[in-house]
C-alpha atoms as a PDB file:
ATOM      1  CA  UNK A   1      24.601 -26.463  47.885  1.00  0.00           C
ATOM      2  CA  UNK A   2      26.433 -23.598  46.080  1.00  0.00           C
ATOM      3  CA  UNK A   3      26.895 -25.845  42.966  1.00  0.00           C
ATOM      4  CA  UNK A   4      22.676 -26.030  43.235  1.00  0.00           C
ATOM      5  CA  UNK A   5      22.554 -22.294  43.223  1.00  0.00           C
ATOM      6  CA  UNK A   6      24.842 -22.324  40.494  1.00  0.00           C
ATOM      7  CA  UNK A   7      22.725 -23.647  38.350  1.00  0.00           C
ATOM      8  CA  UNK A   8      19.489 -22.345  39.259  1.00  0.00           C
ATOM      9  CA  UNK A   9      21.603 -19.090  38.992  1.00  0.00           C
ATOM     10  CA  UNK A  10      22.310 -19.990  35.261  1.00  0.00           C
ATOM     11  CA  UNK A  11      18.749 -21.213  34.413  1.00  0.00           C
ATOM     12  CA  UNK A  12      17.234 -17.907  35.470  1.00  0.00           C
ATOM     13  CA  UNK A  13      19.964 -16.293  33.609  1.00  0.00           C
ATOM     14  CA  UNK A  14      18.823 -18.264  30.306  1.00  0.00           C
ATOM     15  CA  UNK A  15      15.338 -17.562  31.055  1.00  0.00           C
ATOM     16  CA  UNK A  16      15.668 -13.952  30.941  1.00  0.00           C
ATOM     17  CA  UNK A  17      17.881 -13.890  28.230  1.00  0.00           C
ATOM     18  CA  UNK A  18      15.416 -16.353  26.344  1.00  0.00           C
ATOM     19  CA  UNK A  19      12.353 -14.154  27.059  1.00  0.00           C
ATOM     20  CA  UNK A  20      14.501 -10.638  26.165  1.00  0.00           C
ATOM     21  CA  UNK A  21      14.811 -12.527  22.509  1.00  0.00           C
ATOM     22  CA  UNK A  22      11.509 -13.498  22.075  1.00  0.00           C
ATOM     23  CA  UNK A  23       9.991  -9.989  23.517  1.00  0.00           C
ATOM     24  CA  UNK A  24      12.309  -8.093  20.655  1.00  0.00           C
ATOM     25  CA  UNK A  25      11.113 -10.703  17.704  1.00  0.00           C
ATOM     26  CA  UNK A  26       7.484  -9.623  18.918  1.00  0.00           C
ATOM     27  CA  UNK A  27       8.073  -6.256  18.748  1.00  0.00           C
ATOM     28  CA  UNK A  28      10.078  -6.507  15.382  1.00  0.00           C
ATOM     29  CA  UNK A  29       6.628  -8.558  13.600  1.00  0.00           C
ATOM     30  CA  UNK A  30       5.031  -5.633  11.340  1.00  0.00           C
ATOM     31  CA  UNK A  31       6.159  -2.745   9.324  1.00  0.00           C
ATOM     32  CA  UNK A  32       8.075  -0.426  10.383  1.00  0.00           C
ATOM     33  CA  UNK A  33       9.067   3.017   8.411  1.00  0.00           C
ATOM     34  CA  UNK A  34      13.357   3.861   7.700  1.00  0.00           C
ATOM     35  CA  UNK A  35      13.274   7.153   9.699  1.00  0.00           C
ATOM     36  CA  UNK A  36      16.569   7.392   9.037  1.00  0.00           C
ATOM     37  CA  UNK A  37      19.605   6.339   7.768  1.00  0.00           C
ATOM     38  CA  UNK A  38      22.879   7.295   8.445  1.00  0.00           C
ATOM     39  CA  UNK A  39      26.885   6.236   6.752  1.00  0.00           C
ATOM     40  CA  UNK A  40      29.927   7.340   8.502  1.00  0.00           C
ATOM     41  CA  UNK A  41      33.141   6.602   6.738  1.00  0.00           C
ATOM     42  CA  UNK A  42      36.449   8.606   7.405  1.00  0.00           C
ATOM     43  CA  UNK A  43      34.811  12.158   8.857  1.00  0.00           C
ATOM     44  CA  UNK A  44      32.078  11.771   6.553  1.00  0.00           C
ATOM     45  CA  UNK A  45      28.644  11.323   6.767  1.00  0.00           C
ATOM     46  CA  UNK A  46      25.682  10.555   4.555  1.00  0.00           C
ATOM     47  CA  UNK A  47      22.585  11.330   5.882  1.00  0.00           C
ATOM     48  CA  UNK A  48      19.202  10.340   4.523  1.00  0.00           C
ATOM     49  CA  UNK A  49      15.763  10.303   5.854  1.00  0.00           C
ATOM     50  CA  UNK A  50      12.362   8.616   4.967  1.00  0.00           C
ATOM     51  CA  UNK A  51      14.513   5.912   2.807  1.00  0.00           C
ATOM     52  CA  UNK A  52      11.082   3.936   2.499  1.00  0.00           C
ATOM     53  CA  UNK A  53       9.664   0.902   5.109  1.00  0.00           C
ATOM     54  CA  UNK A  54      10.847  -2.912   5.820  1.00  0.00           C
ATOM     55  CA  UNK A  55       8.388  -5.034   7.092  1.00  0.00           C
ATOM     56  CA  UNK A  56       8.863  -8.171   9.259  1.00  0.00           C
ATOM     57  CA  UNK A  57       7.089 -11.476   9.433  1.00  0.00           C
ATOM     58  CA  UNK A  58       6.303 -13.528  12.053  1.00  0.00           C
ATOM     59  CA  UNK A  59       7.853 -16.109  10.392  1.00  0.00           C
ATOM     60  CA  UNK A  60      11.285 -14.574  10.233  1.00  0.00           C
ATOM     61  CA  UNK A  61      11.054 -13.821   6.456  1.00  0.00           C
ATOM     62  CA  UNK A  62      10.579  -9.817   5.136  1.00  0.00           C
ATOM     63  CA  UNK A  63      10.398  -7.573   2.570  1.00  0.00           C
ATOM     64  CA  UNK A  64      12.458  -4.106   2.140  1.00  0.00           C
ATOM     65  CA  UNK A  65      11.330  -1.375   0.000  1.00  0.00           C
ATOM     66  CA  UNK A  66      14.210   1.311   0.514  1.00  0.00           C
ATOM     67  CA  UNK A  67      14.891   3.764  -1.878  1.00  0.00           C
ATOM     68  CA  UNK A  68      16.580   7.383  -2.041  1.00  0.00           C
ATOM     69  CA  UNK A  69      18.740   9.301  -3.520  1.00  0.00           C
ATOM     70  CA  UNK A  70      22.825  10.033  -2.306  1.00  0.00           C
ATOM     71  CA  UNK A  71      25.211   9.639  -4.924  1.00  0.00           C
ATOM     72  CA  UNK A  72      23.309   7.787  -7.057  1.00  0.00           C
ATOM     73  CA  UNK A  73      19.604   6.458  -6.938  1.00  0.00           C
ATOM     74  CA  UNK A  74      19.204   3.477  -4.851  1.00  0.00           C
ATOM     75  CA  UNK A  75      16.476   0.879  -4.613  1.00  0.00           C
ATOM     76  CA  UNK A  76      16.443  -2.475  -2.587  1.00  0.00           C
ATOM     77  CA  UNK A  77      13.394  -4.050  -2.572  1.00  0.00           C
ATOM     78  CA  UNK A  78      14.027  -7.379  -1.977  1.00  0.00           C
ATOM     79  CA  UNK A  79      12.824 -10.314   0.664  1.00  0.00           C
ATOM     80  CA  UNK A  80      15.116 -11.437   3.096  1.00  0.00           C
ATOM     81  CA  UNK A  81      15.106 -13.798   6.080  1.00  0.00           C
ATOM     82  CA  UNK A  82      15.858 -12.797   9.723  1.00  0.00           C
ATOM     83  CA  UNK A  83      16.815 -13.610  12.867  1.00  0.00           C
ATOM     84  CA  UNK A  84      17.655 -11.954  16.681  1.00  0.00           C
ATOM     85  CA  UNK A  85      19.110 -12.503  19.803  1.00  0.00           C
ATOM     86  CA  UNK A  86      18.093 -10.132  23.030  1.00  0.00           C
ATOM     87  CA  UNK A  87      20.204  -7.130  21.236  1.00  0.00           C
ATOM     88  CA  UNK A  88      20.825  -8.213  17.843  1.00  0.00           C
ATOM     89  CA  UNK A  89      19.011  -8.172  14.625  1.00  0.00           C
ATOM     90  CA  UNK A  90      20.678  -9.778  11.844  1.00  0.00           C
ATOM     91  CA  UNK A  91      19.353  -9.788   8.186  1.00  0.00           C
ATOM     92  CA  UNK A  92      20.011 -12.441   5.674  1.00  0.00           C
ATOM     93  CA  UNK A  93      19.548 -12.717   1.898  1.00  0.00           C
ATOM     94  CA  UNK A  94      21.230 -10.633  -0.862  1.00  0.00           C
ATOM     95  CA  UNK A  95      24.419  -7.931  -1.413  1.00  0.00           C
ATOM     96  CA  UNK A  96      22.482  -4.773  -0.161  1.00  0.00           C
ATOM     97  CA  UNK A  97      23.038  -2.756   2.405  1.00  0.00           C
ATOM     98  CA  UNK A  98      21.037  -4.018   4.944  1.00  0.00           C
ATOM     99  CA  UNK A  99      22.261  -7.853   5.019  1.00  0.00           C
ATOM    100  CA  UNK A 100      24.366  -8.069   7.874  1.00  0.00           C
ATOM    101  CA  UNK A 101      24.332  -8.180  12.014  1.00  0.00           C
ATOM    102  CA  UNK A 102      22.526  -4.646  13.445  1.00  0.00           C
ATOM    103  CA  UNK A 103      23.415  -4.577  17.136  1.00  0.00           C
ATOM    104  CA  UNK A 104      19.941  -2.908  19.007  1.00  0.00           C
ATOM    105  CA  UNK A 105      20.826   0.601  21.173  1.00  0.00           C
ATOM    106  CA  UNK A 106      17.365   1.500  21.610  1.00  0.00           C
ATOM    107  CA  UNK A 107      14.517  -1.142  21.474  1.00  0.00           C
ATOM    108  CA  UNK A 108      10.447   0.767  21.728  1.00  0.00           C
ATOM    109  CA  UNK A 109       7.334  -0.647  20.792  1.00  0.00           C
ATOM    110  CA  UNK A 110       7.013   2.256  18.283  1.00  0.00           C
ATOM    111  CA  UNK A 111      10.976   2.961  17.577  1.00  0.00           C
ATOM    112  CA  UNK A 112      14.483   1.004  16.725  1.00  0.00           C
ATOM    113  CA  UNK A 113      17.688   2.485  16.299  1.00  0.00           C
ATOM    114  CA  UNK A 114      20.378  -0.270  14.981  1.00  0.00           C
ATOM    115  CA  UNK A 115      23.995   0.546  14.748  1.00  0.00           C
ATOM    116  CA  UNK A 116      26.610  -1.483  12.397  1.00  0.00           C
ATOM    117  CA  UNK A 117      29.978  -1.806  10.765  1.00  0.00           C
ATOM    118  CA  UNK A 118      30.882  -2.455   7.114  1.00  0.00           C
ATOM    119  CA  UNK A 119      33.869  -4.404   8.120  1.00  0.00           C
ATOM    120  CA  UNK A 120      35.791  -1.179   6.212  1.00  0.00           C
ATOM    121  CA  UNK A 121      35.379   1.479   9.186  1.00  0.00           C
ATOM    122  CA  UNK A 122      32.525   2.312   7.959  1.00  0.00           C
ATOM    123  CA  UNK A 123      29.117   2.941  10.759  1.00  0.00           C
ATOM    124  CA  UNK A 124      25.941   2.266  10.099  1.00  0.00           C
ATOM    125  CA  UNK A 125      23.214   3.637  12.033  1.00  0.00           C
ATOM    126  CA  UNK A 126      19.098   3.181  11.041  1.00  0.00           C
ATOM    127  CA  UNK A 127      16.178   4.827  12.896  1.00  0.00           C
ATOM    128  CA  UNK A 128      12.876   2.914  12.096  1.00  0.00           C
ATOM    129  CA  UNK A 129       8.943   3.828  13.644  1.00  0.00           C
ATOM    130  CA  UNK A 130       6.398   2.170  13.629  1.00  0.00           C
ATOM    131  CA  UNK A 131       3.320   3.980  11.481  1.00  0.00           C
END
């Protein structure tokens, strides 16, 4: 009997976790406007708002038009794939930026906030809204 519950323990569990994904890829589907985008490396911190929009298709392919200004003018308009998991965004396709595994601390219908690493020390945080 407790191996039964067990299981129906661990079904509900993938359920949830199963629904949680697909509620965040719903969300995700549309444009959404880069609020805000901050670098911390070593005490120091680049901070840059309205960096431009990324927009995400239903079928887990996008488009990024980012651009500003730090050290040096940056544009990255390019497509990329995605995917995500119930906390997780991860971004696929060329060198920039963006390409990598965005862990979700704050999932709204109208606002994201992502946090990452560059595998350097580096953080990575990005504020998006929805228009």
């Amino acid at each position: 009997m407790k191996y039964v519950h067990f299981v129906l323990m661990g079904a509900l569990l993938m359920l949830a976790s199963c629904s949680a994904q697909k509620k965040l890829h719903n969300r995700l589907v549309g444009r959404w406007n880069v609020n805000n985008y901050q670098d911390s490396f070593e005490g120091s911190r680049t901070n840059l708002d309205n960096a431009g929009s990324v927009e995400f298709g239903d079928d887990n392919r996008g488009i990024k038009d980012i651009s500003f200004r730090a050290m040096q003018n940056y544009r990255d308009n390019a497509p990329f794939s995605w995917d995500n998991t119930s906390n997780t965004v991860t971004i696929h396709g060329d060198q920039s930026e963006f390409a990598k595994a965005w862990i979700v601390t704050t999932n709204k219908k109208k606002k994201q906030v992502w946090k990452s690493t560059n595998g350097r020390g580096g953080v990575q945080q990005i504020t998006l809204s929805k228009p």
